[in-house]
Protein backbone atom coordinates (compact mmCIF):
# COMPACT_ATOMS: atom_id res chain seq x y z
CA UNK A 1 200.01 190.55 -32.89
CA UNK A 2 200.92 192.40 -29.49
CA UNK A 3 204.64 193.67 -29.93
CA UNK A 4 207.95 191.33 -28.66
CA UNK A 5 211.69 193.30 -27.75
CA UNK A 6 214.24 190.68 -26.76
CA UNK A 7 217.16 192.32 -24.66
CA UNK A 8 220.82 190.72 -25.00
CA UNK A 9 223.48 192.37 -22.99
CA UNK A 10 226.16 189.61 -24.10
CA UNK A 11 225.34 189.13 -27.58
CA UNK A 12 227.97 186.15 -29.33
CA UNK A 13 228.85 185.22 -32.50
CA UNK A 14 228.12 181.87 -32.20
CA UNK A 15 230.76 179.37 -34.29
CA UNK A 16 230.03 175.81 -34.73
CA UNK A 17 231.96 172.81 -36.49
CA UNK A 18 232.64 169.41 -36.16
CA UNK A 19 235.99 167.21 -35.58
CA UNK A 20 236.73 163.78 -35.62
CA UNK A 21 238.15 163.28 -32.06
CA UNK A 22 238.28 166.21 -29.60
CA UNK A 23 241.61 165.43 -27.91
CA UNK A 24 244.39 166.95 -26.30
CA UNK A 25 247.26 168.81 -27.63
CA UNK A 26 246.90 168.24 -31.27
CA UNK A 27 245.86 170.32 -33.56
CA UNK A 28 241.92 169.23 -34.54
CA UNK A 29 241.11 169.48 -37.97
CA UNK A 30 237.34 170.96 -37.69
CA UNK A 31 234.74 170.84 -40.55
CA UNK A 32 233.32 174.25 -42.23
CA UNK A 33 232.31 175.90 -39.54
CA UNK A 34 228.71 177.45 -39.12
CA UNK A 35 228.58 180.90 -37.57
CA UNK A 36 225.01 182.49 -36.46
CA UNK A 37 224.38 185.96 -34.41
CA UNK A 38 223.84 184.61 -30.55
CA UNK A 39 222.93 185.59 -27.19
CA UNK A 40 219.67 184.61 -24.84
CA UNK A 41 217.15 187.55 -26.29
CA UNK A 42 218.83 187.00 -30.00
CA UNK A 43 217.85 183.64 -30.42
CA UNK A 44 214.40 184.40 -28.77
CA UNK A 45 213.86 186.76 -31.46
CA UNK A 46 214.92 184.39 -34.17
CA UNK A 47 213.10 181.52 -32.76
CA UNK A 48 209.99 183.86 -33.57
CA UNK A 49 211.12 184.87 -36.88
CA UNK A 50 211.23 180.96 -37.37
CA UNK A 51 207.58 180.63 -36.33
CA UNK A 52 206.63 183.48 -38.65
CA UNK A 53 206.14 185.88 -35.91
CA UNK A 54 208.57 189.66 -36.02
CA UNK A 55 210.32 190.27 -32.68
CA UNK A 56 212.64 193.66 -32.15
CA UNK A 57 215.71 192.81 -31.05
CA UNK A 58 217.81 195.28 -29.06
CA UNK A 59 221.63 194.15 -28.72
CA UNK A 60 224.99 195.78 -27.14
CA UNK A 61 227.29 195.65 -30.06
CA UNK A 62 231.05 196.29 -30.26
CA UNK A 63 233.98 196.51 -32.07
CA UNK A 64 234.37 193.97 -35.60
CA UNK A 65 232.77 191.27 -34.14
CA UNK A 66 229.54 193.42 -33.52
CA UNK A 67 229.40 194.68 -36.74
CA UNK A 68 229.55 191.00 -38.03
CA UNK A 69 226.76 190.06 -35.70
CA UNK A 70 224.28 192.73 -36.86
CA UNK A 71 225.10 191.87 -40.23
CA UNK A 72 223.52 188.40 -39.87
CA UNK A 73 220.82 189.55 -37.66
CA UNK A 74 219.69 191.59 -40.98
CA UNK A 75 220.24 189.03 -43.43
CA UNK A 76 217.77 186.90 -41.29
CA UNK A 77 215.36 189.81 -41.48
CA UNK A 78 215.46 190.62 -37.85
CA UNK A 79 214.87 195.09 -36.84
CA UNK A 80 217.76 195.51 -34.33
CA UNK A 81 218.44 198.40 -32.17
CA UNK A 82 222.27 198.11 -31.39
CA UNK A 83 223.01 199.70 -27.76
CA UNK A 84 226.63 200.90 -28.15
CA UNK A 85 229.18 198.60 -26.06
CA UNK A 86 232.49 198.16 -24.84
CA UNK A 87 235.49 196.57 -26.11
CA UNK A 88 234.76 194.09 -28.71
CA UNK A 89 231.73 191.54 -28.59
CA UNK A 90 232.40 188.38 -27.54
CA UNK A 91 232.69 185.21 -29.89
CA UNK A 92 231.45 181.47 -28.89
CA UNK A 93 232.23 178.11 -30.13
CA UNK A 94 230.54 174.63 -30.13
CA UNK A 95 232.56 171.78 -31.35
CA UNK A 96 231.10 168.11 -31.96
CA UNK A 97 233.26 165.06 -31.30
CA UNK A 98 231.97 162.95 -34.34
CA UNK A 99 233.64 159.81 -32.71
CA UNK A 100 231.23 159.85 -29.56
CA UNK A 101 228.52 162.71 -30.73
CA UNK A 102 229.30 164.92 -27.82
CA UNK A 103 229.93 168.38 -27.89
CA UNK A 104 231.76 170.87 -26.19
CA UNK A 105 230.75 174.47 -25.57
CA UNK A 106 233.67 177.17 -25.25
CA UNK A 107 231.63 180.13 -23.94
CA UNK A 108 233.58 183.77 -23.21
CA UNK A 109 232.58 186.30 -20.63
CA UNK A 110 232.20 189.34 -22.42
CA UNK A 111 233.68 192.50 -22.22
CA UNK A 112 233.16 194.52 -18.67
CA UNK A 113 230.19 197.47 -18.48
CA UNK A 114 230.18 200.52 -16.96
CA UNK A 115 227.38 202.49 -15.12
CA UNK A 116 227.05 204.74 -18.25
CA UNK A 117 226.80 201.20 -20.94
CA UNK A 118 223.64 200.02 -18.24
CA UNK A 119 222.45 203.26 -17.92
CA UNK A 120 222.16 203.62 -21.82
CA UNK A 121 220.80 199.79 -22.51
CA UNK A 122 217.93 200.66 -19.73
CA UNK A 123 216.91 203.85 -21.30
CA UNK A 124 217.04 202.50 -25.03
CA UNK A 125 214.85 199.59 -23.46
CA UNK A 126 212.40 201.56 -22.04
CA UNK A 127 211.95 203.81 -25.10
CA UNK A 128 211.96 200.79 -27.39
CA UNK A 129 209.19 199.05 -25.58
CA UNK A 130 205.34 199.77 -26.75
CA UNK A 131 202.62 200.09 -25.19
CA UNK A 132 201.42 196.49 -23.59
CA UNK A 133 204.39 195.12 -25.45
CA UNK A 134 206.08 191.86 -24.21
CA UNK A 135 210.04 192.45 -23.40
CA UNK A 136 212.19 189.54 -22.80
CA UNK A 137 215.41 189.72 -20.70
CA UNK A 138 217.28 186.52 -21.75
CA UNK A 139 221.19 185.51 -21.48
CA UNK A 140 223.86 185.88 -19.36
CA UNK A 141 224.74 189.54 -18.04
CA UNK A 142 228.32 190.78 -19.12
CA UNK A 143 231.08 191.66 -15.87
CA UNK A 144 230.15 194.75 -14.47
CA UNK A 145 225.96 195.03 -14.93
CA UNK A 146 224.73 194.81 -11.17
CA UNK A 147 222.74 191.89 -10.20
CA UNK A 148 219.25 193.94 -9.71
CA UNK A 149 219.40 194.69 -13.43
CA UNK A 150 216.25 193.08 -13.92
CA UNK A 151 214.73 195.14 -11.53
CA UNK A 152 215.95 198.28 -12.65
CA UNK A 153 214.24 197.26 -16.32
CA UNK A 154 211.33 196.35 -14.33
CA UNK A 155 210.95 200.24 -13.12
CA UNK A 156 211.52 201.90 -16.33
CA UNK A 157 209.25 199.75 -18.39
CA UNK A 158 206.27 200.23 -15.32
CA UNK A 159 204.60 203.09 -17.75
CA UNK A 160 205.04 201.36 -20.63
CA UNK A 161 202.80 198.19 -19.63
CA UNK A 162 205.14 196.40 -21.15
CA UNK A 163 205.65 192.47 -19.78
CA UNK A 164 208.76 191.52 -18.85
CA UNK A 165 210.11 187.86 -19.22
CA UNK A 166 213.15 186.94 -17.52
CA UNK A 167 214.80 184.29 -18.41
CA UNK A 168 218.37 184.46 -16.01
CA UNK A 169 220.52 182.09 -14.30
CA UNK A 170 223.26 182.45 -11.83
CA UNK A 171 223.79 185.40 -9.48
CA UNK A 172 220.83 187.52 -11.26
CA UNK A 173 218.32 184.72 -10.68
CA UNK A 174 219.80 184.66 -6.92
CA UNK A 175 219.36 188.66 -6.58
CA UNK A 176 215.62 188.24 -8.28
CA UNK A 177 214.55 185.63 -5.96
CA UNK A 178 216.44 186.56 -2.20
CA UNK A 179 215.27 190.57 -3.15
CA UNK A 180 211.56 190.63 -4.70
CA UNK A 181 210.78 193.68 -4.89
CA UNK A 182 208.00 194.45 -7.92
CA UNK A 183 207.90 190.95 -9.91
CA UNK A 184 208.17 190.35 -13.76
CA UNK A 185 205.07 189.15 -15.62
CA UNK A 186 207.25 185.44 -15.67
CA UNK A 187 210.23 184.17 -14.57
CA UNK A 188 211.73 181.36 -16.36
CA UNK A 189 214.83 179.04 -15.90
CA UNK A 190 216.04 175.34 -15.53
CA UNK A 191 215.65 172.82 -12.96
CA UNK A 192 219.18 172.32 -11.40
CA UNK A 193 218.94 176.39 -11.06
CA UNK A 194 215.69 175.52 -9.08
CA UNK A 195 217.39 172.96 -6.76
CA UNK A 196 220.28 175.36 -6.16
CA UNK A 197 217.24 177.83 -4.91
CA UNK A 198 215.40 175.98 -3.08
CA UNK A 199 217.85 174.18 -1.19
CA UNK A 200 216.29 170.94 -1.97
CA UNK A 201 216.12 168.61 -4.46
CA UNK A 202 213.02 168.78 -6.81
CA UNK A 203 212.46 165.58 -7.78
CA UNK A 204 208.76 165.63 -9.58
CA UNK A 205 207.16 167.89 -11.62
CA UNK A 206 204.94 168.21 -8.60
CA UNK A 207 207.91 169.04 -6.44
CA UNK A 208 208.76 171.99 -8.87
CA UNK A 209 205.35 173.06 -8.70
CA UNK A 210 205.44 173.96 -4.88
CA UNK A 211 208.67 175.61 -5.04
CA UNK A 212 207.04 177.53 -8.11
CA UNK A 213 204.51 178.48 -5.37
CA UNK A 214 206.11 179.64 -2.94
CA UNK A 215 208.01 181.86 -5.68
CA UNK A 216 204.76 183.45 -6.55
CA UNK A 217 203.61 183.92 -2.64
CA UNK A 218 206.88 185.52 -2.10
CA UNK A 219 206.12 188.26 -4.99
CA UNK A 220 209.06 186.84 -6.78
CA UNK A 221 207.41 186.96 -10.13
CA UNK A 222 203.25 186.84 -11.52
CA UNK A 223 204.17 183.71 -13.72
CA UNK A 224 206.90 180.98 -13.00
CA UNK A 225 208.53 178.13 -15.48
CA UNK A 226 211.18 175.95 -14.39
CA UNK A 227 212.75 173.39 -17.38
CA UNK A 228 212.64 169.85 -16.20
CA UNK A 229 214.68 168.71 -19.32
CA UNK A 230 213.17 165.72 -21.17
CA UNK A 231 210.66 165.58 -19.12
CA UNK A 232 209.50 169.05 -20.42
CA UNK A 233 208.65 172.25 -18.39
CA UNK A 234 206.23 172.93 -15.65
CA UNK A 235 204.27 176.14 -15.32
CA UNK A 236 202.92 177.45 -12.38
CA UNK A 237 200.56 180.51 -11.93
CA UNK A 238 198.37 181.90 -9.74
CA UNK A 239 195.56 179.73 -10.81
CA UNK A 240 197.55 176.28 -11.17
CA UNK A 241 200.52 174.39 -12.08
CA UNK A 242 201.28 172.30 -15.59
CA UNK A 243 203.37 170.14 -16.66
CA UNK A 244 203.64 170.80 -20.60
CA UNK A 245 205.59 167.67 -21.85
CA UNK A 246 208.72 167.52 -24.25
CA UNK A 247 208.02 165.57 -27.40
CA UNK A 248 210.26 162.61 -28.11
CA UNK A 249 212.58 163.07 -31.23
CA UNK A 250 215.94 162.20 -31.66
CA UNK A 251 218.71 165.00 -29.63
CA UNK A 252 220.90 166.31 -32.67
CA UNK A 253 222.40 169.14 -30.20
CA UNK A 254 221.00 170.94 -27.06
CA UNK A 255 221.68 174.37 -28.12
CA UNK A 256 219.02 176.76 -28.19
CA UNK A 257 216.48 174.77 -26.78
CA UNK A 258 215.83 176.94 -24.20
CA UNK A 259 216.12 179.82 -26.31
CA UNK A 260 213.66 178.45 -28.58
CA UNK A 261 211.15 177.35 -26.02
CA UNK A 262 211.10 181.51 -24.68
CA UNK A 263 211.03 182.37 -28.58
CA UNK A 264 207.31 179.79 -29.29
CA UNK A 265 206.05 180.97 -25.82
CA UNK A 266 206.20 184.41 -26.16
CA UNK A 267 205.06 184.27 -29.94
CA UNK A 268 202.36 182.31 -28.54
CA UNK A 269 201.10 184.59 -25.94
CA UNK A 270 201.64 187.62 -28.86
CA UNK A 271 199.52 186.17 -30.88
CA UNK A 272 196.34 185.61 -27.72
CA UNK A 273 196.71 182.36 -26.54
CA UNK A 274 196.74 181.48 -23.13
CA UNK A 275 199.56 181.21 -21.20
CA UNK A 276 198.72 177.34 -20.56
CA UNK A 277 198.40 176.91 -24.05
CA UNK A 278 201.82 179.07 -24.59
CA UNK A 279 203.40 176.54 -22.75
CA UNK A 280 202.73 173.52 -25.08
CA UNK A 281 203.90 176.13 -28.13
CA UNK A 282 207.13 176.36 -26.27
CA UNK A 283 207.20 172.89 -25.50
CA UNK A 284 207.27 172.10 -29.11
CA UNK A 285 209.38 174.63 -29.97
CA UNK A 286 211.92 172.98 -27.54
CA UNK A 287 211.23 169.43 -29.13
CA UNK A 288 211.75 170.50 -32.31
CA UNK A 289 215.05 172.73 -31.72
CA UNK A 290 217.51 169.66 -30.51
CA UNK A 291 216.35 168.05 -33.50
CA UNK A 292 218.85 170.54 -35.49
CA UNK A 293 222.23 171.09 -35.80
CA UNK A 294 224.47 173.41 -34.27
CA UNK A 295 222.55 176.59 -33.55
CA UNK A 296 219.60 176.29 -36.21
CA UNK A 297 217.04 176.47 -33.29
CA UNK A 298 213.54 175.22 -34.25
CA UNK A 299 211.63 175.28 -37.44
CA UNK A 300 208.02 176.17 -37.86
CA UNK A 301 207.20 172.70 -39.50
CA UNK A 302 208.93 171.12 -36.63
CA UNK A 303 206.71 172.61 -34.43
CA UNK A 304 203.63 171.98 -36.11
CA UNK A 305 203.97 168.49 -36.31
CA UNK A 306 205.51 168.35 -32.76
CA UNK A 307 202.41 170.58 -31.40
CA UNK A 308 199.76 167.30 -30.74
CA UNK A 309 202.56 165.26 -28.59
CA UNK A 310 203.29 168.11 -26.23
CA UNK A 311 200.33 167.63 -23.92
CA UNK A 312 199.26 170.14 -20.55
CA UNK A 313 198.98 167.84 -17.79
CA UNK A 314 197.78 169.47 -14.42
CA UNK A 315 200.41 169.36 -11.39
């Protein structure tokens, strides 16, 4: 199996419980809550733990709270390299209403970087990263990393032969796509990101598919995937576009979905399969992750016997 590092910047200790009614002003009486280590590349990495695959997983840590969250990462049998941080790491919560089955996500910035913190999480990257490995760049960036982050990792890793996978959102994803400059091995994010981009809306899987395109004529990135939520996600290379389709189960909660669908993918492509066939793996590992509760992500049963429904249909 080809080696996986997953990068989180913004690590979280993820908290999640249950109420009767979410209301104002009174105080909510909340079940037992369930607390997991979180963050973009953290879940990556223990999506593919799930699976049965071993992923490094390089984290800023800080303060109590980071201790906490390398404590769990090592009872769930994950290697960590911690990349001192500052302040204290930041803590997330995800409370269902039991009266409607929504839930509400209470998500905190982060404590602010420096130029010596980004300067230290590159370096540690790049010297963490084997030869050919695959590195994903997942989550949100904490205040004070600079936008062209990605491409900053993208320089130091160039001798490595590492792979980069980026999976960004916001003003990152903006900087990637208006600046391309030398492109990841695969870009991924969501489809209302991709509307925001392209100015347009994207209303097909085909429709997605161009706008993939011109991404990849523009030297954005080698590889593009852009969620299309139920639907599933569409992936578009230089040889051709795919729509690999979401299985239908029942949505227990949304979180780490995403997460999960980076996590099968990259497992997928660790272990030799093709990148099409990658897709479907993260397709099912998608599927099978909203099946679960709170932040449980997918299990490797789940996506076994979600695998067949998650077809690759040509765009």
């Amino acid at each position: 199996m080809t080696g996986i590092l997953t990068i989180t910047l913004n690590p979280a200790l993820d908290t999640a419980t249950e109420a009767a009614r979410v209301v104002p002003e009174l105080k909510l009486r909340c079940s037992e809550p369930q607390v997991d280590p979180g963050g973009g590349g953290i879940n990556v990495a223990r999506a593919i733990r799930h699976l049965g695959g071993q992923a490094t997983a390089l984290v800023a840590t800080a303060g109590y709270n980071g201790q906490k969250l390398l404590y769990f990462l090592a009872l769930e049998g994950i290697p960590t390299v911690a990349v001192p941080g500052p302040g204290e790491t930041r803590a997330s919560i995800a409370v269902t209403d039991l009266e409607t089955g929504e839930q509400y996500r209470f998500v905190l910035p982060g404590p602010a970087w420096d130029s010596n913190h980004v300067e230290m999480a590159l370096n540690t990257a790049a010297s963490n990263a084997t030869n050919g490995a695959f590195v994903v760049l997942s989550g949100s960036q904490p205040p004070g990393v600079p936008v062209d982050f990605e491409e900053k990792l993208t320089e130091r890793l160039r001798d490595t032969g590492a792979r980069l996978i980026v999976d960004t959102s916001g003003a990152p994803l903006k900087h990637l796509v208006e600046n391309p400059r030398t492109p990841p091995f695969l870009l991924r994010s969501d489809d209302a990101e991709a509307e925001g981009l392209a100015g347009r809306e994207l209303t097909t899987p085909a429709d997605t598919a161009a706008y993939s395109r011109e991404l990849i004529a523009r030297g954005v990135a080698e590889n593009v995937i852009f969620a299309r939520g139920a639907e599933g996600s569409v992936l578009t290379t230089p040889d051709g576009s795919w729509l690999a389709t979401a299985a239908k189960v029942k949505v227990v909660s949304k979180v780490g979905a995403g997460d999960s669908y980076v996590g099968g993918f990259t497992w997928a492509l660790a272990e030799g399969k093709s990148i099409q066939e990658a897709a479907r793996v993260g397709a099912a590992a998608a599927s099978a992750a909203v099946m679960t509760e709170a932040t449980q992500l997918c299990t490797k049963e789940d996506v076994e016997r979600l695998l067949p429904e998650c077809k690759l249909i040509p765009v």
